[in-house]
C-alpha atoms as a PDB file:
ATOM      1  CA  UNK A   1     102.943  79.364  91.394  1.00  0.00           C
ATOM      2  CA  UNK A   2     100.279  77.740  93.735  1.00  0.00           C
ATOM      3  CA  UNK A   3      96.774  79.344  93.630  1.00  0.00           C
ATOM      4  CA  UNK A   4      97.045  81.282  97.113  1.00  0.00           C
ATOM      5  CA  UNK A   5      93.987  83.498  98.758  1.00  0.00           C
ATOM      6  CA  UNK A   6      94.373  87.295  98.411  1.00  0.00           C
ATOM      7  CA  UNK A   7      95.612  88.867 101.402  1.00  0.00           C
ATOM      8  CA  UNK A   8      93.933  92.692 102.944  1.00  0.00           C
ATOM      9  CA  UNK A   9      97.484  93.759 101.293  1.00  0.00           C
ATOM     10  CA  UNK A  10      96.783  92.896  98.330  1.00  0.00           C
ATOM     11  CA  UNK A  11      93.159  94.355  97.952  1.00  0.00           C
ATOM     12  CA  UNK A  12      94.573  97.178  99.211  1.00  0.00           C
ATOM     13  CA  UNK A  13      97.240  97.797  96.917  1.00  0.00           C
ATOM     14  CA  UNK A  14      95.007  96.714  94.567  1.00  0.00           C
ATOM     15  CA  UNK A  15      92.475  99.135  95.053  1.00  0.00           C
ATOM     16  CA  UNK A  16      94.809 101.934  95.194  1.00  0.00           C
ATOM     17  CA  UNK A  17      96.061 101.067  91.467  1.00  0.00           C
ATOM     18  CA  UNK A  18      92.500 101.307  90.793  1.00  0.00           C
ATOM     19  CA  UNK A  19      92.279 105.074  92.843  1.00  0.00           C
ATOM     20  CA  UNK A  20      94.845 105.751  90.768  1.00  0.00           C
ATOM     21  CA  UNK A  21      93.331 105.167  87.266  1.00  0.00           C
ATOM     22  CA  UNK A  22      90.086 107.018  88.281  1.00  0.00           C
ATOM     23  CA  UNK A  23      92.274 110.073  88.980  1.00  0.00           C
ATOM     24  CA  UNK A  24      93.912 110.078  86.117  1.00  0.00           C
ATOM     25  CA  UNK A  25      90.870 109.370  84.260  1.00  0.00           C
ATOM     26  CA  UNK A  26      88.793 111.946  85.538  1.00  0.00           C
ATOM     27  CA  UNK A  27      91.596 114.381  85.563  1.00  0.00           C
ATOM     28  CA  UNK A  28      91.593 113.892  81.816  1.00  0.00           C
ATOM     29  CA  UNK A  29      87.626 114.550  81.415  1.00  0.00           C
ATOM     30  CA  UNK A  30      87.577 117.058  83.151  1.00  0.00           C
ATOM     31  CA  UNK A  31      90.499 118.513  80.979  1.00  0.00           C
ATOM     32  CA  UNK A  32      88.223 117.559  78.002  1.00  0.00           C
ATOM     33  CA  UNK A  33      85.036 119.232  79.695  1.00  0.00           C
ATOM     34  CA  UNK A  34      83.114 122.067  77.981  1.00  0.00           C
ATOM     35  CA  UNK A  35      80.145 121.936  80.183  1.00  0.00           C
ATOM     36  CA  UNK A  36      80.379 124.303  83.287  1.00  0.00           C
ATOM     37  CA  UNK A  37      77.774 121.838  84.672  1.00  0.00           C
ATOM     38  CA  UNK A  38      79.675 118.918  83.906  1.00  0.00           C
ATOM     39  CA  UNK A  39      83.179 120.218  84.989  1.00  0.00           C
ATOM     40  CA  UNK A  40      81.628 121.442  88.186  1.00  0.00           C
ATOM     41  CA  UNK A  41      80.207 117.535  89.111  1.00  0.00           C
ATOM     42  CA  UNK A  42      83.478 116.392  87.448  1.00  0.00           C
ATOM     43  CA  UNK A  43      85.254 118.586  90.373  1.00  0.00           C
ATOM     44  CA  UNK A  44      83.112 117.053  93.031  1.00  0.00           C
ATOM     45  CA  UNK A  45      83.729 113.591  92.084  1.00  0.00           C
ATOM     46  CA  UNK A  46      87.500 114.298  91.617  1.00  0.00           C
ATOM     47  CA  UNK A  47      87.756 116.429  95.318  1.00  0.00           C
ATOM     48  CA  UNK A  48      86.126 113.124  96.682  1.00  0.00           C
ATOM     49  CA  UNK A  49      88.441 110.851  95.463  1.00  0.00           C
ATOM     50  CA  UNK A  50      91.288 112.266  96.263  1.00  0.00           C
ATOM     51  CA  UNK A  51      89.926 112.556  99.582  1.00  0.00           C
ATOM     52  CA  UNK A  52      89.368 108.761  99.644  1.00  0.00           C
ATOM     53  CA  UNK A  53      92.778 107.778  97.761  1.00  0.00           C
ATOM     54  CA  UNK A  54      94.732 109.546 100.878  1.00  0.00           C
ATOM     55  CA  UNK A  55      92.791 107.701 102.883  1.00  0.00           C
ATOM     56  CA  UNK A  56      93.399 104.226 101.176  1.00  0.00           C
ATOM     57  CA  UNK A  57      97.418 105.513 101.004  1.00  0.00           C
ATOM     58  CA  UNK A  58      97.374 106.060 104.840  1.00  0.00           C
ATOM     59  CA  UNK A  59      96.193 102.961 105.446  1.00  0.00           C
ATOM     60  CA  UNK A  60      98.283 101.088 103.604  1.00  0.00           C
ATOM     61  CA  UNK A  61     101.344 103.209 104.505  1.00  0.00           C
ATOM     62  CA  UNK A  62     100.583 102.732 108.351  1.00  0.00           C
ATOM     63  CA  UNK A  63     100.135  98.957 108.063  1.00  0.00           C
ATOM     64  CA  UNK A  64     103.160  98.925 106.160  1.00  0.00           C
ATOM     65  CA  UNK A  65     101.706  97.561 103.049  1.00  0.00           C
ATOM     66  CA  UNK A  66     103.296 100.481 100.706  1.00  0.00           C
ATOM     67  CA  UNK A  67     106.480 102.244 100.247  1.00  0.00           C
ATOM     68  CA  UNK A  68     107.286 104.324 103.303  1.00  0.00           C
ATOM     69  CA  UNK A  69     107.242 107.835 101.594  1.00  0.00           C
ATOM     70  CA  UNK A  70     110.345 109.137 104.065  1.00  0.00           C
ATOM     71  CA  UNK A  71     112.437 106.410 102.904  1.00  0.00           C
ATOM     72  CA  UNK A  72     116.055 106.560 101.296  1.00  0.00           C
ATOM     73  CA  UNK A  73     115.700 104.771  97.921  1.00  0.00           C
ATOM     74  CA  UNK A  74     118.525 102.258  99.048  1.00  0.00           C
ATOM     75  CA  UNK A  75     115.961 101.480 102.286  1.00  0.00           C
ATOM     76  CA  UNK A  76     113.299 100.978  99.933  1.00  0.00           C
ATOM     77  CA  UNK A  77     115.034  98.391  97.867  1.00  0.00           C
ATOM     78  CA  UNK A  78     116.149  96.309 100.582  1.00  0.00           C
ATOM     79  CA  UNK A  79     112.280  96.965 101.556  1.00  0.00           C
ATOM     80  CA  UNK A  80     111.513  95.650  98.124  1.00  0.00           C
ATOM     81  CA  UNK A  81     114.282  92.379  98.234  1.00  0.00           C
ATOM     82  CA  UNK A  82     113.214  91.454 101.685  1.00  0.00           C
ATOM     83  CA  UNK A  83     109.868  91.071 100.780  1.00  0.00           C
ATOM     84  CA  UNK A  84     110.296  89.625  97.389  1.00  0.00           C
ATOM     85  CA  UNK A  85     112.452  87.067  99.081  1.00  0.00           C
ATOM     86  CA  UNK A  86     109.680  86.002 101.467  1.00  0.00           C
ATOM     87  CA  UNK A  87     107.455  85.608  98.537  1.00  0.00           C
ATOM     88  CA  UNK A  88     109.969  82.737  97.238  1.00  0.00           C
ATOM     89  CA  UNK A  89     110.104  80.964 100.518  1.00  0.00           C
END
């Protein structure tokens, strides 16, 4: 596959995966968390990045860049093949 130059669609969808392991991650420490301190900063950090990841989402769902979330999962596969497809060509 020729070396081609990221697109803004693909740091975005990039950076969401990313949103999306920080969630998950701090979900779990703050499941782990004994320290009232630390699971109150913990809830901070987590309240602001879900903030930010809906964000993120709503940007990329506006410009089209990820799956429409009103969809029929038949419309979202021919979403998927049609732009697989222009990948190829």
């Amino acid at each position: 596959m020729p070396n081609t130059p990221m697109m803004d669609k693909d740091y975005a969808l990039d950076m969401l995966k990313d949103s999306k392991l920080a969630l998950h991650s701090l979900t779990m420490a703050l499941a782990e968390s004994t320290n009232p301190l630390l699971r109150e900063t913990l809830i901070n950090v987590l309240n602001a990045s879900v903030d930010r990841h809906f964000r993120l989402a709503d940007i990329a769902v506006n410009k089209g860049w990820y799956a429409q979330p009103n969809l029929a999962p038949l419309d979202l596969l021919k979403q998927d093949l049609t732009e697989s497809q222009s990948l190829t060509s």
